[in-house]
PDB file of N, CA and C in Angstrom:
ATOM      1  N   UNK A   1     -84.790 -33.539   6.177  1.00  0.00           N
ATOM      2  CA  UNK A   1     -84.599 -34.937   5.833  1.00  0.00           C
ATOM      3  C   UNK A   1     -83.642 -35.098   4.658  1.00  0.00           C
ATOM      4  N   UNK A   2     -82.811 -34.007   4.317  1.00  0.00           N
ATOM      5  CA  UNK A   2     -81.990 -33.847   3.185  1.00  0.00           C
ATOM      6  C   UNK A   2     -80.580 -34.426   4.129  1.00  0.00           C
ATOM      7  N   UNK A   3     -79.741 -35.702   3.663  1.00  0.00           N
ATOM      8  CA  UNK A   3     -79.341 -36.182   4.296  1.00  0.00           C
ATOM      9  C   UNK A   3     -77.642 -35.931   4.183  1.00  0.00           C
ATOM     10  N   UNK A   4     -77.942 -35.184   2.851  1.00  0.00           N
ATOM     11  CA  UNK A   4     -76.485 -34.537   3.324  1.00  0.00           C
ATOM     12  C   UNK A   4     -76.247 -32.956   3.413  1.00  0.00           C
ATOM     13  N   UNK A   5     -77.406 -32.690   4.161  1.00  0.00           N
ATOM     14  CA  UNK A   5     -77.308 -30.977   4.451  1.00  0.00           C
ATOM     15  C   UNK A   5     -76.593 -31.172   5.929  1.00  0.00           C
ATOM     16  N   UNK A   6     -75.680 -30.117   5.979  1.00  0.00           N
ATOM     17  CA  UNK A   6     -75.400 -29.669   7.892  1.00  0.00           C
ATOM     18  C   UNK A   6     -76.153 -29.703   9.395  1.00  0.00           C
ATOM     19  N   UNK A   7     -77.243 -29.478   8.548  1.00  0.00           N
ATOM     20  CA  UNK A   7     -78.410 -29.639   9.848  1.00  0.00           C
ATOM     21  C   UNK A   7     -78.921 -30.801   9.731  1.00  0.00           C
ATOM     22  N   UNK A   8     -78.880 -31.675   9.217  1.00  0.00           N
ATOM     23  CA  UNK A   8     -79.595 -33.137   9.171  1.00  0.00           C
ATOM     24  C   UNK A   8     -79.989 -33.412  10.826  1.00  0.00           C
ATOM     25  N   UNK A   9     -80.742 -34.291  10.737  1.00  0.00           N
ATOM     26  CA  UNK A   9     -81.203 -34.501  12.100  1.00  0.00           C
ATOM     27  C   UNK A   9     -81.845 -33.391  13.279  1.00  0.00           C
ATOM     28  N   UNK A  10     -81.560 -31.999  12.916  1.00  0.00           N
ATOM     29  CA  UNK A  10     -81.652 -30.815  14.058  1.00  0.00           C
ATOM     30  C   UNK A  10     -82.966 -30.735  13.551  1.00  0.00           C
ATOM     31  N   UNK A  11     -83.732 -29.544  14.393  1.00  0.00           N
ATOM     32  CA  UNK A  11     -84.546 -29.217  14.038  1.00  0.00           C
ATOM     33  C   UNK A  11     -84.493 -27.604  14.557  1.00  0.00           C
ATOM     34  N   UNK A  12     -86.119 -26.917  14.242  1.00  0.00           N
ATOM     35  CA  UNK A  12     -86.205 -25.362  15.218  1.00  0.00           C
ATOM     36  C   UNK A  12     -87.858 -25.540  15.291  1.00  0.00           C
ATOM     37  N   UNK A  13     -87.958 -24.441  15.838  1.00  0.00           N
ATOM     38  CA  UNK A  13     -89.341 -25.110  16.468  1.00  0.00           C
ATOM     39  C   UNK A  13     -89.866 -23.458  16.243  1.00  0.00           C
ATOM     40  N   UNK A  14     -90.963 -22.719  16.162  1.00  0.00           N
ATOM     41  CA  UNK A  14     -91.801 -21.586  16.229  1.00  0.00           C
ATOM     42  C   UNK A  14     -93.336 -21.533  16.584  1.00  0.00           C
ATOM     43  N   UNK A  15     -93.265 -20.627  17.154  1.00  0.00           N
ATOM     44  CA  UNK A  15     -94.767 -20.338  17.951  1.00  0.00           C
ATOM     45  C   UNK A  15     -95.615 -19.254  16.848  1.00  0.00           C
ATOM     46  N   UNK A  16     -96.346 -20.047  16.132  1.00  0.00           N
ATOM     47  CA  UNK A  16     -97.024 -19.052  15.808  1.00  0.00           C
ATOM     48  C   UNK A  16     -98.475 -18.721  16.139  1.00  0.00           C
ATOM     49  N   UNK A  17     -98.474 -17.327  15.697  1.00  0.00           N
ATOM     50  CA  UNK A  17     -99.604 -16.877  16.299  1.00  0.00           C
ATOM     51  C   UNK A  17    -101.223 -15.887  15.686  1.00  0.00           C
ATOM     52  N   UNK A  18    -102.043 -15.400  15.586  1.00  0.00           N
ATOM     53  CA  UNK A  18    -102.927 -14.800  14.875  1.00  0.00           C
ATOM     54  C   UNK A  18    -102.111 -13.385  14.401  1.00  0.00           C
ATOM     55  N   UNK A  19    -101.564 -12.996  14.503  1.00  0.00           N
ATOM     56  CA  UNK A  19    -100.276 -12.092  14.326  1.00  0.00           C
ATOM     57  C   UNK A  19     -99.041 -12.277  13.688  1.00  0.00           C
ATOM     58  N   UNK A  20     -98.397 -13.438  13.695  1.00  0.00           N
ATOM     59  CA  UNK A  20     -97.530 -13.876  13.255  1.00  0.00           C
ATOM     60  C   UNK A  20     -97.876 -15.480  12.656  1.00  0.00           C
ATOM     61  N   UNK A  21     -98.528 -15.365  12.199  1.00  0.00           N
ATOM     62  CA  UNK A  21     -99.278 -17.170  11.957  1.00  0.00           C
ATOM     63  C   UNK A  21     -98.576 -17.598  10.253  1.00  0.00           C
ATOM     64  N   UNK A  22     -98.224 -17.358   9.784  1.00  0.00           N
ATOM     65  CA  UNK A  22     -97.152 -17.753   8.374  1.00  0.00           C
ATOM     66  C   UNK A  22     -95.989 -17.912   8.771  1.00  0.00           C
ATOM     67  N   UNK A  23     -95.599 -19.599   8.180  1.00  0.00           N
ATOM     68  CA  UNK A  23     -94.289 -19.610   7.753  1.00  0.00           C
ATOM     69  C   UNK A  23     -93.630 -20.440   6.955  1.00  0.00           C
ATOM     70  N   UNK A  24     -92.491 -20.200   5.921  1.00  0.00           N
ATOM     71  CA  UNK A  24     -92.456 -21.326   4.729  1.00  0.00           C
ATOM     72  C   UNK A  24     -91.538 -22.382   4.992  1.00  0.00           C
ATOM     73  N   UNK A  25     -91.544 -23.523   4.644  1.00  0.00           N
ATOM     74  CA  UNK A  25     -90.960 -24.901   5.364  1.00  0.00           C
ATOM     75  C   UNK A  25     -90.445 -25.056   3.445  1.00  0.00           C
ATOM     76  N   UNK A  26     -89.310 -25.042   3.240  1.00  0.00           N
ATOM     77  CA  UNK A  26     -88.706 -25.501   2.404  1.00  0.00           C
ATOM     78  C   UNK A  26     -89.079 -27.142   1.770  1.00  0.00           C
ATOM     79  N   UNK A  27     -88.814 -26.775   0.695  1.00  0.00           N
ATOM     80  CA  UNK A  27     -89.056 -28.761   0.015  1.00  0.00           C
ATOM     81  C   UNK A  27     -87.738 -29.701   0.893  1.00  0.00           C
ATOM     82  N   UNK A  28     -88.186 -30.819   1.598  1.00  0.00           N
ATOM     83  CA  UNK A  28     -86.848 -31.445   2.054  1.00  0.00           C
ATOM     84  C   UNK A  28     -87.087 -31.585   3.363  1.00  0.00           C
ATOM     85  N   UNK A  29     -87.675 -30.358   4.156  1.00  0.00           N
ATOM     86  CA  UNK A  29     -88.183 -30.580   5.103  1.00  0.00           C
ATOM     87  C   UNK A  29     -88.832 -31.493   6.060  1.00  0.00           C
ATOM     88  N   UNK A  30     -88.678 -32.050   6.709  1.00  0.00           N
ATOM     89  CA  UNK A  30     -89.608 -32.586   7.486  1.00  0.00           C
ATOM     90  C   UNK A  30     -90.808 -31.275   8.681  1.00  0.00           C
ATOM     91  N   UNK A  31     -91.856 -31.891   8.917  1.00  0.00           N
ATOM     92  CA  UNK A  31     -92.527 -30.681   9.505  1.00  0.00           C
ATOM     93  C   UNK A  31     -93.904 -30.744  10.470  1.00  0.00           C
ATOM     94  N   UNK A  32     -94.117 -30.423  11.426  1.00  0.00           N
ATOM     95  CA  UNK A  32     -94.992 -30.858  12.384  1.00  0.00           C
ATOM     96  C   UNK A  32     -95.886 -29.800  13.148  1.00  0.00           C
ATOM     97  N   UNK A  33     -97.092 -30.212  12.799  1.00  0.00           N
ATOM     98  CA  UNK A  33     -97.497 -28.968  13.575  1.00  0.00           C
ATOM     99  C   UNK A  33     -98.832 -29.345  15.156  1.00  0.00           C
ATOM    100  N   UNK A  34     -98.405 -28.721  16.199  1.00  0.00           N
ATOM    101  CA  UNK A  34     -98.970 -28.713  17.161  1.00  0.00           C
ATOM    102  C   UNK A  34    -100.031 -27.790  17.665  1.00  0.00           C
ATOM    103  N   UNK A  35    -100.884 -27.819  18.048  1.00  0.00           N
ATOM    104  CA  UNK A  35    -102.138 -26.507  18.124  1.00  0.00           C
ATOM    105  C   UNK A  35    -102.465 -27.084  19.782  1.00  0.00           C
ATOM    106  N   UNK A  36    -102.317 -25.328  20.226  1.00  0.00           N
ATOM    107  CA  UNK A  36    -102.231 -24.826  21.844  1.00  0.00           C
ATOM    108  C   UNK A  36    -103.488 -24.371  22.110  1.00  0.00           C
ATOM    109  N   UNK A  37    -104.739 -24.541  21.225  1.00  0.00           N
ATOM    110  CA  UNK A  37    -105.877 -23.756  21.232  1.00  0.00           C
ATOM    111  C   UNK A  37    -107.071 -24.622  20.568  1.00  0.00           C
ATOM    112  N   UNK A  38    -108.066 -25.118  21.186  1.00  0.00           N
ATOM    113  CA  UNK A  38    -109.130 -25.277  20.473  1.00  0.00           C
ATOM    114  C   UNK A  38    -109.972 -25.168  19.359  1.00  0.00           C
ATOM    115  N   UNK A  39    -110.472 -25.182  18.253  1.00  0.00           N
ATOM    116  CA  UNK A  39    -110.618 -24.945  16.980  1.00  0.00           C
ATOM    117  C   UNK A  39    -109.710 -23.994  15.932  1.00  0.00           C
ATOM    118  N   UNK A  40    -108.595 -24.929  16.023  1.00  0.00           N
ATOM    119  CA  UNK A  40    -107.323 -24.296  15.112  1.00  0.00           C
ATOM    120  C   UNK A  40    -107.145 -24.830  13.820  1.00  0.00           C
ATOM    121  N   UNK A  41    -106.965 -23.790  13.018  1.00  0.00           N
ATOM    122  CA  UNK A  41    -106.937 -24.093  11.327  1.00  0.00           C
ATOM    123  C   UNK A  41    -105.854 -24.299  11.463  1.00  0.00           C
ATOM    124  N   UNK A  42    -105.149 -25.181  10.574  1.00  0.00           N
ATOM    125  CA  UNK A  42    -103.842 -25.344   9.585  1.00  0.00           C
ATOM    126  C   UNK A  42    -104.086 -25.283   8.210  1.00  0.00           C
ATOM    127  N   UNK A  43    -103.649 -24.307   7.928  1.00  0.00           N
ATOM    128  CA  UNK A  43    -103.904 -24.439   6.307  1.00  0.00           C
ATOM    129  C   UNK A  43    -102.231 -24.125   5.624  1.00  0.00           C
ATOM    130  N   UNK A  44    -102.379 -25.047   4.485  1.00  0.00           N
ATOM    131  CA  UNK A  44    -100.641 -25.235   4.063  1.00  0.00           C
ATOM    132  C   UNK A  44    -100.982 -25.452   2.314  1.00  0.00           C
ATOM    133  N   UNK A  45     -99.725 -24.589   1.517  1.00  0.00           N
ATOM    134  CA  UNK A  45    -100.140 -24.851   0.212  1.00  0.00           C
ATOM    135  C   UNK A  45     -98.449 -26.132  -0.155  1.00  0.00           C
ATOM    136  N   UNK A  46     -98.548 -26.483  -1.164  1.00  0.00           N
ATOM    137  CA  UNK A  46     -97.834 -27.203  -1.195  1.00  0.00           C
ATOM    138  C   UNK A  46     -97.211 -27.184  -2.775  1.00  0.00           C
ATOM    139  N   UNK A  47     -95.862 -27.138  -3.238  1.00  0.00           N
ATOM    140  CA  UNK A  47     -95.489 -27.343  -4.666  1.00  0.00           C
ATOM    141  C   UNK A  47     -95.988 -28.138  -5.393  1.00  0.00           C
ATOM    142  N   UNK A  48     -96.920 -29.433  -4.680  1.00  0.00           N
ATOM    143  CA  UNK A  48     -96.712 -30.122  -6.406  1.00  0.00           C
ATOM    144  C   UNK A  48     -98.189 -31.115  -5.869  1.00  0.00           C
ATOM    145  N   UNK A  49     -98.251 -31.861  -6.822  1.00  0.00           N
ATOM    146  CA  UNK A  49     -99.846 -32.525  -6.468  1.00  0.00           C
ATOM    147  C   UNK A  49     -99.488 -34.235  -5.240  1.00  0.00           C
ATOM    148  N   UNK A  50    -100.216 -33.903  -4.947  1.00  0.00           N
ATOM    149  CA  UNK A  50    -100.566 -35.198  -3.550  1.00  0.00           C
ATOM    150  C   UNK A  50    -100.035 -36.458  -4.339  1.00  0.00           C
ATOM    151  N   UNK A  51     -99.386 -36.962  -3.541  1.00  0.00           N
ATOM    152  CA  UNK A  51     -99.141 -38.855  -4.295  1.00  0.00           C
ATOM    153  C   UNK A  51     -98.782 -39.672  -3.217  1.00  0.00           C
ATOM    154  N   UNK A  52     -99.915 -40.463  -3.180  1.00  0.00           N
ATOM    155  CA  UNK A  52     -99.696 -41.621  -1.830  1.00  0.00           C
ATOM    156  C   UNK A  52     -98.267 -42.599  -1.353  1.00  0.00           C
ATOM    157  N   UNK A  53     -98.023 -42.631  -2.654  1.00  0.00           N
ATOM    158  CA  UNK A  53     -96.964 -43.674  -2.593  1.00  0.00           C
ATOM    159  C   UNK A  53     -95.225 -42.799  -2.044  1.00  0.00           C
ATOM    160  N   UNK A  54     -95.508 -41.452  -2.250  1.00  0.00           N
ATOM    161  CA  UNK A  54     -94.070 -40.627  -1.380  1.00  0.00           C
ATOM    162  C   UNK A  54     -94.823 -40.281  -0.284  1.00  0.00           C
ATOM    163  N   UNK A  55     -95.546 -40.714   0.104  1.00  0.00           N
ATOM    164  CA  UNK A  55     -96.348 -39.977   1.524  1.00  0.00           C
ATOM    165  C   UNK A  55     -95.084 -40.918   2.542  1.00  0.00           C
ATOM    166  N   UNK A  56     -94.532 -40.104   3.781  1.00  0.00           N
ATOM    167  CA  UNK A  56     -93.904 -40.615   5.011  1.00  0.00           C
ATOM    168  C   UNK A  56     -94.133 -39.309   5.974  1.00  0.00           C
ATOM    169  N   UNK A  57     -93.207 -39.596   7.111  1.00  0.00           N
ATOM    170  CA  UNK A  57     -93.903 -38.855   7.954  1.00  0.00           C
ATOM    171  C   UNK A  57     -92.258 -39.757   9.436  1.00  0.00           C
ATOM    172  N   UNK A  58     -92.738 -39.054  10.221  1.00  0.00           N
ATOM    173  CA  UNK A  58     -91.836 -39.326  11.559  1.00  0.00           C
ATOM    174  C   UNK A  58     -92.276 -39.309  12.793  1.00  0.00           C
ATOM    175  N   UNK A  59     -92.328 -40.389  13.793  1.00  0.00           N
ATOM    176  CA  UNK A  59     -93.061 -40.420  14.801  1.00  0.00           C
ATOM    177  C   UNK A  59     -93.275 -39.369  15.506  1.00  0.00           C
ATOM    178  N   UNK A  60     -94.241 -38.571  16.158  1.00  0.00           N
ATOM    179  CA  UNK A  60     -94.117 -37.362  16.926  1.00  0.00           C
ATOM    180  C   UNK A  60     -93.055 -37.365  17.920  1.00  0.00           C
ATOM    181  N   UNK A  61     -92.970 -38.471  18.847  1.00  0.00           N
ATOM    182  CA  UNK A  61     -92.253 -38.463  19.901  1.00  0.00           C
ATOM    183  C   UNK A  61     -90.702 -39.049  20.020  1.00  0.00           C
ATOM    184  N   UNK A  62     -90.078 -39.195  18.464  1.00  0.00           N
ATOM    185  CA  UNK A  62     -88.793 -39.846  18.337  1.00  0.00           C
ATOM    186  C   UNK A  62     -88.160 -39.354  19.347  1.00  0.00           C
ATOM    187  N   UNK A  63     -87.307 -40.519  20.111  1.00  0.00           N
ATOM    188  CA  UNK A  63     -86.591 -40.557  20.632  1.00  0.00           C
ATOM    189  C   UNK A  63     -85.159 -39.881  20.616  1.00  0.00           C
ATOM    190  N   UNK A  64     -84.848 -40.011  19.396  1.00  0.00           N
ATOM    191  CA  UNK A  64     -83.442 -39.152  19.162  1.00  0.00           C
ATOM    192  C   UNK A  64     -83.768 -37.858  18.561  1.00  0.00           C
ATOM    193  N   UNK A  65     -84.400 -37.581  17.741  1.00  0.00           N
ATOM    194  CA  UNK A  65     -84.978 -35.912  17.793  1.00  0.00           C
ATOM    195  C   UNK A  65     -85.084 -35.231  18.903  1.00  0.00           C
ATOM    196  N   UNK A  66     -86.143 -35.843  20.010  1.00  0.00           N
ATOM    197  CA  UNK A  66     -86.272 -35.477  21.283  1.00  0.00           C
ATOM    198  C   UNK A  66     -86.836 -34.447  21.581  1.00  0.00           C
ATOM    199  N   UNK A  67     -88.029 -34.015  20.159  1.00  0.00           N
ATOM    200  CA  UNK A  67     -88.560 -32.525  20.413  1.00  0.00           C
ATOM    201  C   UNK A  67     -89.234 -32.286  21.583  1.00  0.00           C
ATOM    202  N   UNK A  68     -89.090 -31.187  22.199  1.00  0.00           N
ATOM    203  CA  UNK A  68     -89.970 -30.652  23.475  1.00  0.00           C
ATOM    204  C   UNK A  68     -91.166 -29.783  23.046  1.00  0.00           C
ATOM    205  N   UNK A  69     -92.134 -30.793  22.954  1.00  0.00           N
ATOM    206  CA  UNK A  69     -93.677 -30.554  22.412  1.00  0.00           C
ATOM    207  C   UNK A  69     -93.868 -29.696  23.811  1.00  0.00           C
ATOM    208  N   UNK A  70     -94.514 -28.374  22.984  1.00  0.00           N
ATOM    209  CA  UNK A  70     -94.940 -27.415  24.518  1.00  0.00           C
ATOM    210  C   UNK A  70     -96.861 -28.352  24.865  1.00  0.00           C
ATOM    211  N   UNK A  71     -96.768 -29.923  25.639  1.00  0.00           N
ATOM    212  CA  UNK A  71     -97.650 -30.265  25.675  1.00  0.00           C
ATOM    213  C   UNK A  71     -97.502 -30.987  27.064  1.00  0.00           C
ATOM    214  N   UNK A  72     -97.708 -30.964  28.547  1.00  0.00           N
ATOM    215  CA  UNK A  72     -97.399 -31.733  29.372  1.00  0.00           C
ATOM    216  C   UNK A  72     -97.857 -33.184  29.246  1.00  0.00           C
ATOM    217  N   UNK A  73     -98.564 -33.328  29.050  1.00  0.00           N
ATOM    218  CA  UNK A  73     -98.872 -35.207  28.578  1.00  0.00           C
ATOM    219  C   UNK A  73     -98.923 -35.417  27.392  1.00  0.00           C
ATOM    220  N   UNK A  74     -98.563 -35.044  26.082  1.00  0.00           N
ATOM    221  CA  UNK A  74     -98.244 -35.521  24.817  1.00  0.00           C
ATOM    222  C   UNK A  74     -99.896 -34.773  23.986  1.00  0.00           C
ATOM    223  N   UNK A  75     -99.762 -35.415  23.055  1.00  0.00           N
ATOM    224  CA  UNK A  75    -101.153 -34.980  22.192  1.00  0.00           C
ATOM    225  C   UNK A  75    -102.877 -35.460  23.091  1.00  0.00           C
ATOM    226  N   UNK A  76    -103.667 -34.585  22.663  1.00  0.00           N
ATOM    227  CA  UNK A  76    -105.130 -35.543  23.195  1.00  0.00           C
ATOM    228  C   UNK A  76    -105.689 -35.904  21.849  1.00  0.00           C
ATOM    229  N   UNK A  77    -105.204 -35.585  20.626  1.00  0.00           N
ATOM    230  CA  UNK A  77    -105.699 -36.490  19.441  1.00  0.00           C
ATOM    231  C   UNK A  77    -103.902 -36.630  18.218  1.00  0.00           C
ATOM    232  N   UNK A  78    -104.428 -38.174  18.035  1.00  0.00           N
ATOM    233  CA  UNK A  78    -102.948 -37.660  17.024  1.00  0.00           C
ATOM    234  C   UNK A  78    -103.751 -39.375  16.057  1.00  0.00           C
ATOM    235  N   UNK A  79    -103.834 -39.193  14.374  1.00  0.00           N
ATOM    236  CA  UNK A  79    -104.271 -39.945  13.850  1.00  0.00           C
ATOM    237  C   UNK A  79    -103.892 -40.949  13.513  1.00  0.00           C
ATOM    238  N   UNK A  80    -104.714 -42.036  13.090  1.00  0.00           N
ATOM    239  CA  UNK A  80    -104.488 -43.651  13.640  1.00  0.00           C
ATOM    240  C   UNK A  80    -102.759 -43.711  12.121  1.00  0.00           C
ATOM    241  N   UNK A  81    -103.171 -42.735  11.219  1.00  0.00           N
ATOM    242  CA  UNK A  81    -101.743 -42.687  10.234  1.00  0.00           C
ATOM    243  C   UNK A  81    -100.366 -42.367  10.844  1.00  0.00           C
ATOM    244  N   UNK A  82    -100.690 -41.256  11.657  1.00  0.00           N
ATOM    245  CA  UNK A  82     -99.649 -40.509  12.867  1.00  0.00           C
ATOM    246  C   UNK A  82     -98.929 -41.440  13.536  1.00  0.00           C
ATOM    247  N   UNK A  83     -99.742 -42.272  14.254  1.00  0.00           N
ATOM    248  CA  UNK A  83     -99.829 -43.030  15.141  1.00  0.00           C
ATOM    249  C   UNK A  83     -99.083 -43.585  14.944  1.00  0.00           C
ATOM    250  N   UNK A  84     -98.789 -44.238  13.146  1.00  0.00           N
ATOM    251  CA  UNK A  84     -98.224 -45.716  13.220  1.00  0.00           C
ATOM    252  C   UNK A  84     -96.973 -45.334  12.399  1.00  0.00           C
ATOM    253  N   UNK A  85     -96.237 -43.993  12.210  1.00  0.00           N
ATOM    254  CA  UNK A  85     -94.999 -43.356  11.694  1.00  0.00           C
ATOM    255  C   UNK A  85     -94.542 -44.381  12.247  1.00  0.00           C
ATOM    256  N   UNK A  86     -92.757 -44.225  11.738  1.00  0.00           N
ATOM    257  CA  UNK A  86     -91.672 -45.137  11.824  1.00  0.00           C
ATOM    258  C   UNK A  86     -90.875 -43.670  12.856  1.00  0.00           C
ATOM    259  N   UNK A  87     -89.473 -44.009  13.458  1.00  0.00           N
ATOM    260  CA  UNK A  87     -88.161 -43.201  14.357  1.00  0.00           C
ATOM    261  C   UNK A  87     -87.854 -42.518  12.480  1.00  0.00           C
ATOM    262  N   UNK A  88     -86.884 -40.989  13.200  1.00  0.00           N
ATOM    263  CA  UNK A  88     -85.771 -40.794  12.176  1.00  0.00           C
ATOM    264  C   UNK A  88     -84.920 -41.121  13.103  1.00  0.00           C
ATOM    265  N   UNK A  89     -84.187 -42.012  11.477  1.00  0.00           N
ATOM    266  CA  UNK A  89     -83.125 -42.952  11.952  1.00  0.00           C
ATOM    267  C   UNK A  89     -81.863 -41.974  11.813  1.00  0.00           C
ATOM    268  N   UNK A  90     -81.676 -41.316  12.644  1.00  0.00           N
ATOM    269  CA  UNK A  90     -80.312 -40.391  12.872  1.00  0.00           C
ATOM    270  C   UNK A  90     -79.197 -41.077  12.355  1.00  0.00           C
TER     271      UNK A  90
END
């Protein structure tokens, strides 16, 4: 979401796994995570302390991103906060 880096707008996507399950998402980032398995932890540390008022976020299913969620009908839970994200405006 760093808007004048080269990759703006792109993304990459990784499968991780009980084997390979770490990975670090830079400050700037935008970042999303999907779980292929039934009682799945996410656990994430973060640089600096929680503050509501920089909290944003990006619809799962933007249109111009266009990520290919490995999910054939979309999420079966995604939260009523999730829910109500705004597009990145490419």
């Amino acid at each position: 979401i760093r808007i004048k880096s080269k990759t703006y707008g792109q993304f990459s996507t990784f499968k991780l796994s009980e084997e390979n399950g770490f990975l670090i998402i830079p400050r700037g980032f935008a970042h999303g995570f999907c779980t292929l398995t039934d009682n799945t932890k996410v656990l994430y540390k973060v640089d600096n302390h929680y503050n509501k008022e920089f909290e944003s976020g990006i619809i799962w299913n933007d249109i111009d991103l266009n990520i290919n969620w490995p999910l054939d009908e979309g999420p079966s839970y995604i939260s009523d906060k999730d829910k109500n994200l705004k597009p990145f405006d490419v």
